[in-house]
C-alpha atoms as a PDB file:
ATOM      1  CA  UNK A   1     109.889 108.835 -33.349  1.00  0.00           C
ATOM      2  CA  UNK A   2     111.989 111.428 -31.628  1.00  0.00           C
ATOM      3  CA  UNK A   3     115.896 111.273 -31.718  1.00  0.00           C
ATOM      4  CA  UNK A   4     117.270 108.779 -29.628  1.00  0.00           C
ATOM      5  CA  UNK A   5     119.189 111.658 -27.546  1.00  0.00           C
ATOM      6  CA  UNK A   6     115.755 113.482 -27.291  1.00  0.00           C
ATOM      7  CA  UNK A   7     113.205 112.693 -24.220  1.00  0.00           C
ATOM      8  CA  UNK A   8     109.944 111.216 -26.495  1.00  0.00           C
ATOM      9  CA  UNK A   9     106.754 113.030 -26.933  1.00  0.00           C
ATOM     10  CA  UNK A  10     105.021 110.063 -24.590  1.00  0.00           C
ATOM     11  CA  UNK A  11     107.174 111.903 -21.492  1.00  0.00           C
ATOM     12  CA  UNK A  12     105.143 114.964 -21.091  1.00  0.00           C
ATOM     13  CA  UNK A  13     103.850 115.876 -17.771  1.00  0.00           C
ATOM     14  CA  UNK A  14     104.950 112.904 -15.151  1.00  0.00           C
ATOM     15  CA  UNK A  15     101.813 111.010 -13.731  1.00  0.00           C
ATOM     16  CA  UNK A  16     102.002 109.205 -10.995  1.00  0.00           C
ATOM     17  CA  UNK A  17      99.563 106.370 -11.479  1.00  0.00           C
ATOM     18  CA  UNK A  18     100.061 104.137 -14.626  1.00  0.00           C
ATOM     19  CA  UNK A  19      98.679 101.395 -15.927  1.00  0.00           C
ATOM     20  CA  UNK A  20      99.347  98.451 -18.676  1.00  0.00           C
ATOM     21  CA  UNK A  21      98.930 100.873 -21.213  1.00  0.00           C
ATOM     22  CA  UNK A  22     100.928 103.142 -19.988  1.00  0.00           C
ATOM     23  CA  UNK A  23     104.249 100.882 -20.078  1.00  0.00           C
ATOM     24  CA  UNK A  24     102.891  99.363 -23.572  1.00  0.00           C
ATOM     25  CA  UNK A  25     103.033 102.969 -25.153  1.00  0.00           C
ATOM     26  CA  UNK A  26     106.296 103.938 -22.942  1.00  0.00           C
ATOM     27  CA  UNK A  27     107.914 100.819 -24.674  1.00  0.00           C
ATOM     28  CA  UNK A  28     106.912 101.847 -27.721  1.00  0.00           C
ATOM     29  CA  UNK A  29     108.046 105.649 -27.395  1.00  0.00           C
ATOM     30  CA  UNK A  30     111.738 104.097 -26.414  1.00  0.00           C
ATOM     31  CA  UNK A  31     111.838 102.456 -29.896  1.00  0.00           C
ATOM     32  CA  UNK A  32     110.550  99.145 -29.211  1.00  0.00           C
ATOM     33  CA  UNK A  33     108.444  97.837 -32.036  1.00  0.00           C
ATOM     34  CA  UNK A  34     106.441  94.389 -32.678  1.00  0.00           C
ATOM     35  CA  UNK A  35     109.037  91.515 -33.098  1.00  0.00           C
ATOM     36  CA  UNK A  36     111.630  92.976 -31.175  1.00  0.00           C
ATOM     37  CA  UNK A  37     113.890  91.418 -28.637  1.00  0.00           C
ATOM     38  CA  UNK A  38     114.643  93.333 -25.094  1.00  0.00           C
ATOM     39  CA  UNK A  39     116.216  92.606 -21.881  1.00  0.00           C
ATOM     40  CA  UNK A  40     114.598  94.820 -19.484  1.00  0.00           C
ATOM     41  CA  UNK A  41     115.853  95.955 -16.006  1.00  0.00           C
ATOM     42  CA  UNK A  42     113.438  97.639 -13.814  1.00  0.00           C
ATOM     43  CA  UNK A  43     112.241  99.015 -10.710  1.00  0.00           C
ATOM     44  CA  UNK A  44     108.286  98.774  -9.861  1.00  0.00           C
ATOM     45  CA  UNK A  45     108.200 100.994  -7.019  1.00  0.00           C
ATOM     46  CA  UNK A  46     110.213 103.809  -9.430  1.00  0.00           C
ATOM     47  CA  UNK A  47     106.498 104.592 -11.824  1.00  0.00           C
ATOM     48  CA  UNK A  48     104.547 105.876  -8.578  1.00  0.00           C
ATOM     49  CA  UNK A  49     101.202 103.496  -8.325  1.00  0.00           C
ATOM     50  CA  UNK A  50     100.903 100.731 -10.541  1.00  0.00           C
ATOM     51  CA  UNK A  51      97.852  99.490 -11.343  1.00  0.00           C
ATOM     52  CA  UNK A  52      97.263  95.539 -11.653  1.00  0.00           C
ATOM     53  CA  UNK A  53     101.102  95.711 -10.196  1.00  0.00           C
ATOM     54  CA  UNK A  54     104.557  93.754 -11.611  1.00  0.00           C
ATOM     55  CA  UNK A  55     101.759  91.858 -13.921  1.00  0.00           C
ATOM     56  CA  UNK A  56     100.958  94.882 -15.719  1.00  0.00           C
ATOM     57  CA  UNK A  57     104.175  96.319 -16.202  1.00  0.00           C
ATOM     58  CA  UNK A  58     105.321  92.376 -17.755  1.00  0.00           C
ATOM     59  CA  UNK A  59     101.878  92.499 -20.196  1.00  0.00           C
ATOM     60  CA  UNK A  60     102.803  96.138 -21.209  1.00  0.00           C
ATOM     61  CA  UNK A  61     105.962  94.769 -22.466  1.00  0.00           C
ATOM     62  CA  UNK A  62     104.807  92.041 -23.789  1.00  0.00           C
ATOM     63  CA  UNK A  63     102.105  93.721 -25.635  1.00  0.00           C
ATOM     64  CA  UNK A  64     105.018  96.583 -27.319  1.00  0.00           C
ATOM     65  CA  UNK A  65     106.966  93.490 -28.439  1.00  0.00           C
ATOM     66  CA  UNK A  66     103.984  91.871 -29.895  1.00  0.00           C
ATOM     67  CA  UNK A  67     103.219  87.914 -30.057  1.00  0.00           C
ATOM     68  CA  UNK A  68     106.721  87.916 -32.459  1.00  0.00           C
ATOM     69  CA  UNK A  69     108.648  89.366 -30.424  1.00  0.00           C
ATOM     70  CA  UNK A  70     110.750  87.684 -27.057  1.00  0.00           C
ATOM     71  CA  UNK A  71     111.040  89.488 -23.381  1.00  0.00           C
ATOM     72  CA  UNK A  72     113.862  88.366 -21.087  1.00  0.00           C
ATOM     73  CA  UNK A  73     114.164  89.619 -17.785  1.00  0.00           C
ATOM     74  CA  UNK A  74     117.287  89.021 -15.756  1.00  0.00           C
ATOM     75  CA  UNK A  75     116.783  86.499 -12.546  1.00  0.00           C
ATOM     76  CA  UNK A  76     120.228  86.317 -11.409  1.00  0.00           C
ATOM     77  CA  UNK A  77     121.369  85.101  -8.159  1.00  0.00           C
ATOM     78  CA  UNK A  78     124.808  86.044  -7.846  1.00  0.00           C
ATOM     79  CA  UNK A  79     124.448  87.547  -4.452  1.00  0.00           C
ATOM     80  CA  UNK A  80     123.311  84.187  -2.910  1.00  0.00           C
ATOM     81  CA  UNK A  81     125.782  82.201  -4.910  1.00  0.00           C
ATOM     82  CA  UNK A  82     128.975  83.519  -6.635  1.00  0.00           C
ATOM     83  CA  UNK A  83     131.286  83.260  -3.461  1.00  0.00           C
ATOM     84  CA  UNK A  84     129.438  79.967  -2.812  1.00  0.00           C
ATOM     85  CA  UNK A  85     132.298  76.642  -3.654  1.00  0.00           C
ATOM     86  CA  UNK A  86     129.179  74.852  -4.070  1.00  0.00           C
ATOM     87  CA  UNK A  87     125.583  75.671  -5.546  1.00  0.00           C
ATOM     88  CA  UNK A  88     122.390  73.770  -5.950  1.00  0.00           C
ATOM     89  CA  UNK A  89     120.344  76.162  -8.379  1.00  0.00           C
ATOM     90  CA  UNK A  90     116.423  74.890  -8.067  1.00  0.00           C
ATOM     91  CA  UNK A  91     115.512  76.932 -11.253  1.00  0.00           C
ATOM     92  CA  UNK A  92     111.886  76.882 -10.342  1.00  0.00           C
ATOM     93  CA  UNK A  93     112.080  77.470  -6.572  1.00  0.00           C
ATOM     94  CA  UNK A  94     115.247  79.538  -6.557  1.00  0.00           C
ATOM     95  CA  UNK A  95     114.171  83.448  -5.769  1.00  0.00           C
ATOM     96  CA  UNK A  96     115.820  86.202  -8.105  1.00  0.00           C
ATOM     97  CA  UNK A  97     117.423  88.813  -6.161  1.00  0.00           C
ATOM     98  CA  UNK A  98     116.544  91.721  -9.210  1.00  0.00           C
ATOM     99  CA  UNK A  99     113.008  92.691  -8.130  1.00  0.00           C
ATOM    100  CA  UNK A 100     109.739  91.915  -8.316  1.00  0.00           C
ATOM    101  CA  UNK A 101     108.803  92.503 -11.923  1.00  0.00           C
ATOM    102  CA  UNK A 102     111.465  89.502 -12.700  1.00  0.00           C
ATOM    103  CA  UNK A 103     110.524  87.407  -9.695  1.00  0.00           C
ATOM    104  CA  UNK A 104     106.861  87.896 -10.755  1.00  0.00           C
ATOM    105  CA  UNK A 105     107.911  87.048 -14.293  1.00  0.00           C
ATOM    106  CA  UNK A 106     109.894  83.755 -13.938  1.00  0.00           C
ATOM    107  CA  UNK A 107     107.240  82.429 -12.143  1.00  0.00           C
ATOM    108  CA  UNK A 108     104.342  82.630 -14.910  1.00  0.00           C
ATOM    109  CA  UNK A 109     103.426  79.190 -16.695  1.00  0.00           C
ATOM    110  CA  UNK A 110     104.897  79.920 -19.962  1.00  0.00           C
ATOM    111  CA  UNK A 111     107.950  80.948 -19.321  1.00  0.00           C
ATOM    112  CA  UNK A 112     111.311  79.280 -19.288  1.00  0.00           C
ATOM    113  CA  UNK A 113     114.900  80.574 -17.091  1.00  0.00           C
ATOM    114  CA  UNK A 114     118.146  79.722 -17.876  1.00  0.00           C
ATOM    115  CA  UNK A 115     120.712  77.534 -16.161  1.00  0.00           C
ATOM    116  CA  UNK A 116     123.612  79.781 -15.263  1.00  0.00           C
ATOM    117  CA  UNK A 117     124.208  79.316 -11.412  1.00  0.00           C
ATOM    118  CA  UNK A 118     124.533  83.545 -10.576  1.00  0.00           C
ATOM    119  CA  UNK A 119     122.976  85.162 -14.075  1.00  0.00           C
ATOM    120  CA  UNK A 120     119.971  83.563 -14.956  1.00  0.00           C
ATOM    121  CA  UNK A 121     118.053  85.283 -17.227  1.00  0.00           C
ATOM    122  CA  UNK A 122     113.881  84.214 -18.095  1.00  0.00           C
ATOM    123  CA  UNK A 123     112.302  84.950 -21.136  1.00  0.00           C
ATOM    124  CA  UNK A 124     109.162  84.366 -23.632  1.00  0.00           C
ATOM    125  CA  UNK A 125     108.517  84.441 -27.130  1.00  0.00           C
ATOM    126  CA  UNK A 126     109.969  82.874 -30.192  1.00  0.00           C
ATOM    127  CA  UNK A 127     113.552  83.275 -29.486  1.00  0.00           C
ATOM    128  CA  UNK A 128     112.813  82.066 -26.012  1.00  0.00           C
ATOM    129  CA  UNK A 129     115.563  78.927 -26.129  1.00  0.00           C
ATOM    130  CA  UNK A 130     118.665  80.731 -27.835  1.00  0.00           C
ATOM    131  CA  UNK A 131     118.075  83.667 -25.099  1.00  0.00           C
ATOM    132  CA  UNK A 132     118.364  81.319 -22.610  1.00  0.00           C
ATOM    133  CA  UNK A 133     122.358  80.520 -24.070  1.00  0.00           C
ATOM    134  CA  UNK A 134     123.808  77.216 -22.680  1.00  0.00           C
ATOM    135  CA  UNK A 135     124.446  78.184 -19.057  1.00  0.00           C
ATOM    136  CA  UNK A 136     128.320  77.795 -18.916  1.00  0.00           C
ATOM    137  CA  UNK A 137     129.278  82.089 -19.174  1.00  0.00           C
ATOM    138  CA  UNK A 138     127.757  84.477 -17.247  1.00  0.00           C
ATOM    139  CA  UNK A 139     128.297  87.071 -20.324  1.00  0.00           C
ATOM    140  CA  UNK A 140     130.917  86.156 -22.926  1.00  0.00           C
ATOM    141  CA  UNK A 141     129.869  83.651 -26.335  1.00  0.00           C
ATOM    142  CA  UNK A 142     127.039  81.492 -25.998  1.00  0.00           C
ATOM    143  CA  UNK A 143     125.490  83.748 -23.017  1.00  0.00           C
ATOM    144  CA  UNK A 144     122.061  85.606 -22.759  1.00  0.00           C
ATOM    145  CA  UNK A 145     123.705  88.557 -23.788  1.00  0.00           C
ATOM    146  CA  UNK A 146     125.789  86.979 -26.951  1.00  0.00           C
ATOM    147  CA  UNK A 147     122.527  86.026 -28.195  1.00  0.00           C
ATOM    148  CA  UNK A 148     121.174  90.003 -27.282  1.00  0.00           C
ATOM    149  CA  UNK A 149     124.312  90.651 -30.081  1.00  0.00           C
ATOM    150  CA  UNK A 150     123.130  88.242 -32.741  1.00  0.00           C
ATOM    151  CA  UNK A 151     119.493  89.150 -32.530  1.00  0.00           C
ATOM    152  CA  UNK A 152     120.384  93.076 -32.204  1.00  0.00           C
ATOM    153  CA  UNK A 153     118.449  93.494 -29.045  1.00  0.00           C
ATOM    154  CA  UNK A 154     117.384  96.079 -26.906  1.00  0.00           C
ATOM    155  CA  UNK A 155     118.174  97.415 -23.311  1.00  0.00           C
ATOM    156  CA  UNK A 156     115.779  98.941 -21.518  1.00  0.00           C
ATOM    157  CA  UNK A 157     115.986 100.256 -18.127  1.00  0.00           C
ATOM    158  CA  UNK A 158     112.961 101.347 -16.371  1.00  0.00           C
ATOM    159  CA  UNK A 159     113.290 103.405 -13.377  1.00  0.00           C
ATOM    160  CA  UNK A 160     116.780 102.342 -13.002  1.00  0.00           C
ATOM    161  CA  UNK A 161     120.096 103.662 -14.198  1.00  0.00           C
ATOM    162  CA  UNK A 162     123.100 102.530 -16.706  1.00  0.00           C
ATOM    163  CA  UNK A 163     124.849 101.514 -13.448  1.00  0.00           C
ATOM    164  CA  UNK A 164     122.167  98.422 -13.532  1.00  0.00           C
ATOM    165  CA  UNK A 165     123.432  97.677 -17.451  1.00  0.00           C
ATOM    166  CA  UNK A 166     124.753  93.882 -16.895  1.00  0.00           C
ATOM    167  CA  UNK A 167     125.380  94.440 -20.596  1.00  0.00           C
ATOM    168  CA  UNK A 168     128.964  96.200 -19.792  1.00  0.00           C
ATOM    169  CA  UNK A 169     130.284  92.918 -18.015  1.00  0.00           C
ATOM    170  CA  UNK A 170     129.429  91.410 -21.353  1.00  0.00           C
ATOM    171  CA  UNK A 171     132.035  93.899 -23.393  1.00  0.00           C
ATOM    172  CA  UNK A 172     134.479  93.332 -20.223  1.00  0.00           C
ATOM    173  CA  UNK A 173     134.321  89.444 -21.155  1.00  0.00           C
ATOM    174  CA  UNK A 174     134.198  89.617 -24.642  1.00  0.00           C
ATOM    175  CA  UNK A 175     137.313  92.226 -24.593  1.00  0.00           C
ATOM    176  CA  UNK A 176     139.080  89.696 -21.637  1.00  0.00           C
ATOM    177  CA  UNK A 177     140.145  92.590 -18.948  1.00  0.00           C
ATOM    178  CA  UNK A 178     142.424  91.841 -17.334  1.00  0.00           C
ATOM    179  CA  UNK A 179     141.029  92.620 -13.363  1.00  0.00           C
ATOM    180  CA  UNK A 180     138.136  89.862 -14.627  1.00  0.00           C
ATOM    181  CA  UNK A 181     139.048  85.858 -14.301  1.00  0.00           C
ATOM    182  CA  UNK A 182     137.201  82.655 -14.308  1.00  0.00           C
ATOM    183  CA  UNK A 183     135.540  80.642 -11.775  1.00  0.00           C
ATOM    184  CA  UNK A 184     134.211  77.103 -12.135  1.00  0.00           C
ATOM    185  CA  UNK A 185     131.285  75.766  -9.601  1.00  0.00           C
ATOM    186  CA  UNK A 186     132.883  72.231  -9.176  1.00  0.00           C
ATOM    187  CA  UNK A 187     129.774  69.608  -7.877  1.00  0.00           C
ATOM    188  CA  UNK A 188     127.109  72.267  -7.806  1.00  0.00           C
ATOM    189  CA  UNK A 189     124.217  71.405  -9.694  1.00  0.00           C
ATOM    190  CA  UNK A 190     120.907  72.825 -11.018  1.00  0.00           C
ATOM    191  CA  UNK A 191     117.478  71.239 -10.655  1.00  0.00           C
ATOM    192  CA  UNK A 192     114.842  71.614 -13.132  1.00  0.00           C
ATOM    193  CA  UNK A 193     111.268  72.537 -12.773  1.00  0.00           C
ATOM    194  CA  UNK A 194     111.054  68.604 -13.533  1.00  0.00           C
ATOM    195  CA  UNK A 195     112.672  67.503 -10.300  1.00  0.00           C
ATOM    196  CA  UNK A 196     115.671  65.871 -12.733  1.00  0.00           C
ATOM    197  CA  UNK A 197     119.320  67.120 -11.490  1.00  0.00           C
ATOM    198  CA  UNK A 198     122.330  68.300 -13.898  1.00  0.00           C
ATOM    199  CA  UNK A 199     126.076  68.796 -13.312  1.00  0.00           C
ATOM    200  CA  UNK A 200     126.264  72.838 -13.571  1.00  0.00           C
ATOM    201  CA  UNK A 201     128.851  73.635 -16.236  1.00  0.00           C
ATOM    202  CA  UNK A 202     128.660  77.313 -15.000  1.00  0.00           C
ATOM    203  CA  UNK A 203     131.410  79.558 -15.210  1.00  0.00           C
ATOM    204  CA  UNK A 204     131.761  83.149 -13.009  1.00  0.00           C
ATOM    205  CA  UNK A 205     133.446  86.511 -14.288  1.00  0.00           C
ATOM    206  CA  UNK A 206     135.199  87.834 -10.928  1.00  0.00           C
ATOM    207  CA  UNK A 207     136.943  90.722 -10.331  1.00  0.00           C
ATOM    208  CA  UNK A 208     140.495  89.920  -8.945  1.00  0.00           C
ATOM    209  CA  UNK A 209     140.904  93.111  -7.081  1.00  0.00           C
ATOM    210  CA  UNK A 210     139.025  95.499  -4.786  1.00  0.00           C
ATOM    211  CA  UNK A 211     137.335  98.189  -6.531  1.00  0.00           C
ATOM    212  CA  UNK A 212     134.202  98.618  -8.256  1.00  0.00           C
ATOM    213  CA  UNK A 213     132.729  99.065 -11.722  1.00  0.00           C
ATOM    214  CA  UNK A 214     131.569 103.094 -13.158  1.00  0.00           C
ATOM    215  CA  UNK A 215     128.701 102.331 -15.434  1.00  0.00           C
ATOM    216  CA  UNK A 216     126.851 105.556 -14.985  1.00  0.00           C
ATOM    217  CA  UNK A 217     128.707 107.289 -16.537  1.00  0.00           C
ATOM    218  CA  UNK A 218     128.278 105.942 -19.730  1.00  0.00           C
ATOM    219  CA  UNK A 219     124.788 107.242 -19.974  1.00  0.00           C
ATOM    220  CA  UNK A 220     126.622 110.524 -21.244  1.00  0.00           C
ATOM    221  CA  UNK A 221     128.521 108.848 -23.543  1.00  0.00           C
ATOM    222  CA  UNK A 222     125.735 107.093 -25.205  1.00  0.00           C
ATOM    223  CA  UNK A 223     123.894 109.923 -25.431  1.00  0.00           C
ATOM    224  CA  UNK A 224     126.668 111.683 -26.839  1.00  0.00           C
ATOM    225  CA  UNK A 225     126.781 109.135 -29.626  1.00  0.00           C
ATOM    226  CA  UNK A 226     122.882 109.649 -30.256  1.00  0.00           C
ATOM    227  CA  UNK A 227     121.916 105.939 -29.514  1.00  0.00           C
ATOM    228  CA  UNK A 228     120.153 106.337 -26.203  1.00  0.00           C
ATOM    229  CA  UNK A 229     116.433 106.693 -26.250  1.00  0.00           C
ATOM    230  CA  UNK A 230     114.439 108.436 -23.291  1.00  0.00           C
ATOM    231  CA  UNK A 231     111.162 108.746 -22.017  1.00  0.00           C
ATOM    232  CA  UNK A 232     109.216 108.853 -18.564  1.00  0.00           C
ATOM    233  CA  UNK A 233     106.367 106.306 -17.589  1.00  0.00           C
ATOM    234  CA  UNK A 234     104.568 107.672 -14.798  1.00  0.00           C
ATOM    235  CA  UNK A 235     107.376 109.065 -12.444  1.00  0.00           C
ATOM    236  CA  UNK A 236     110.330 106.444 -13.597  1.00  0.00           C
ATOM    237  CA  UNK A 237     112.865 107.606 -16.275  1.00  0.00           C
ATOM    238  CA  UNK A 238     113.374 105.551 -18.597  1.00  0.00           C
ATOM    239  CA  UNK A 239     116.019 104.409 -20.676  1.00  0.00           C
ATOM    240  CA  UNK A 240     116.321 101.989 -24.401  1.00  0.00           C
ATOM    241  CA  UNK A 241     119.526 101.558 -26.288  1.00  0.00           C
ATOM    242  CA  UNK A 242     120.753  98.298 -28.741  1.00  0.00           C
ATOM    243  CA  UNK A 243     123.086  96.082 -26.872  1.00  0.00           C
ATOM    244  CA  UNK A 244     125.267  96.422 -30.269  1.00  0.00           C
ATOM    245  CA  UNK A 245     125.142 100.346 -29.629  1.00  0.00           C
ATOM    246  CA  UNK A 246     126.686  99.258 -26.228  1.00  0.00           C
ATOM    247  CA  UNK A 247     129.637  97.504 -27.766  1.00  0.00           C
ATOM    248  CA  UNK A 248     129.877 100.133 -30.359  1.00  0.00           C
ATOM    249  CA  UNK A 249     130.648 103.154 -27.873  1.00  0.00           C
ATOM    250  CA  UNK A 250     132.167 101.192 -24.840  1.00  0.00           C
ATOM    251  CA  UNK A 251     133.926  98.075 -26.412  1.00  0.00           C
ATOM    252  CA  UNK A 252     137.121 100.848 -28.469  1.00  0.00           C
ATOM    253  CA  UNK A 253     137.094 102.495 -24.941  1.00  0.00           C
ATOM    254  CA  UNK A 254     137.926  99.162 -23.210  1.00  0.00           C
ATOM    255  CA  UNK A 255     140.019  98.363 -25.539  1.00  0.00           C
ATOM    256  CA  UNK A 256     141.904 101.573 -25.263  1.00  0.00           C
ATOM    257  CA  UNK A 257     141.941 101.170 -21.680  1.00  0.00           C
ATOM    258  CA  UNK A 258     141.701  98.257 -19.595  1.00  0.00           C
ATOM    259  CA  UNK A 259     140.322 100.114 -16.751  1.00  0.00           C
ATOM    260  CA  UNK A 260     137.799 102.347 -18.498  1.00  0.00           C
ATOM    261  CA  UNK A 261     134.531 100.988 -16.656  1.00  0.00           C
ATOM    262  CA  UNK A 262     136.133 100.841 -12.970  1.00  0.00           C
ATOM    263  CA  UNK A 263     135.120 103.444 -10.815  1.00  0.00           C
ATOM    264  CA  UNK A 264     137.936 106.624 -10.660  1.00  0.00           C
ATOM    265  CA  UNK A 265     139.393 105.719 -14.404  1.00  0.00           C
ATOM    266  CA  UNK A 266     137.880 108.578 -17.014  1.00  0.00           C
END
């Protein structure tokens, strides 16, 4: 395998029709291996033509992490719902405003979404339930992305950029900045795929002040600190790095200064 700061061998000339193969072995040449645990963010129309469609790009994946491995895809609905003062989350008839790889996803048989009103997440394979986390934060301890940290999981963004890396609201939460505060979702509730109904314990993460985040710019920096892999898969760059390689460059940043991921702060 190449350096992480290096494009992979797999990039070579950009074609503009791929197939399930094609995003097996472009997982692969990120760093992915069998076992492995990824959150992937992606973009269909950003390969050029695929063929056999969102399926293909979801059994690529599936086939780099192997039948031991565990796939989550973020579903989240926090455009529809986190100014809401009340939500009623259908998890199985609720439409995911990330795409149609994740919308295609969340709807297959086998696979189970969370419970968190605005940042679901689905997933499948072995680790399927603690990915899920217990649907009260969006990001901080006992979230989606807490269990990305225990399980040292991967990020993967395919076609899109770090600007799309929900990962960076989990250091803002876990470091508690300060233009960040909680929001309960008093009398919403979710429905499961069973029909029963739950009081949501969801929590949001708001910002408190107009303004928006800078994640882009971190690419640089995690390529700086040699823990970004690239490659391209059919015309869509594509990006891998360890959520703990995330905390490990951004979190002393953060910490540093409050207002290091908000857009005009270097």
């Amino acid at each position: 395998m190449s350096s992480p700061a290096q494009d992979a061998p797999h990039a070579g000339p950009r074609r503009q029709d791929v197939g399930r193969r094609d995003i097996r072995n472009g997982a692969l040449a990120l760093g992915l291996a069998p076992g492995d645990v990824a959150m992937v963010h992606s973009s269909l129309s950003s390969f050029g033509h695929v063929a056999g469609g969102p399926d293909a790009v979801i059994d690529g994946l599936l086939e780099a992490l192997g039948p031991e491995g565990t796939l989550v895809l973020p579903t989240f609905t926090w455009g529809a719902f986190h100014a809401a003062e009340r939500v009623e989350f259908d998890v199985a008839g609720t439409p995911c405003e990330t795409g149609i790889i994740p919308e295609t996803f969340r709807q297959r048989p086998d696979v189970a979404r969370s419970v968190h009103l605005c940042h679901s997440v689905a997933a499948l394979g072995p680790l399927t339930d603690q990915m899920l986390g217990d649907g009260i934060s969006p990001f901080g301890a006992g979230s989606p992305f807490d269990a990305l940290l225990r399980h040292d999981g991967w990020i993967v963004f395919l076609g899109v950029s770090c600007q799309c890396c929900t990962a960076l609201h989990a250091v803002e939460e876990f470091v508690g900045v300060p233009y960040r505060a909680y929001r309960d979702f008093e009398g919403s509730v979710v429905i499961h795929p069973d029909g029963s109904r739950q009081a949501s314990k969801s929590t949001e993460y708001l910002r408190q002040e107009t303004g928006s985040n800078d994640f882009a710019k971190m690419e640089a920096l995690f390529e700086e600190a040699g823990v970004l892999h690239r490659t391209h898969i059919g015309s869509a760059r594509c990006l891998a790095i360890r959520i703990r390689h995330i905390f490990e460059v951004a979190r002393p940043r953060l910490e540093r200064n409050a207002g290091f991921l908000t857009a005009h702060s270097s």
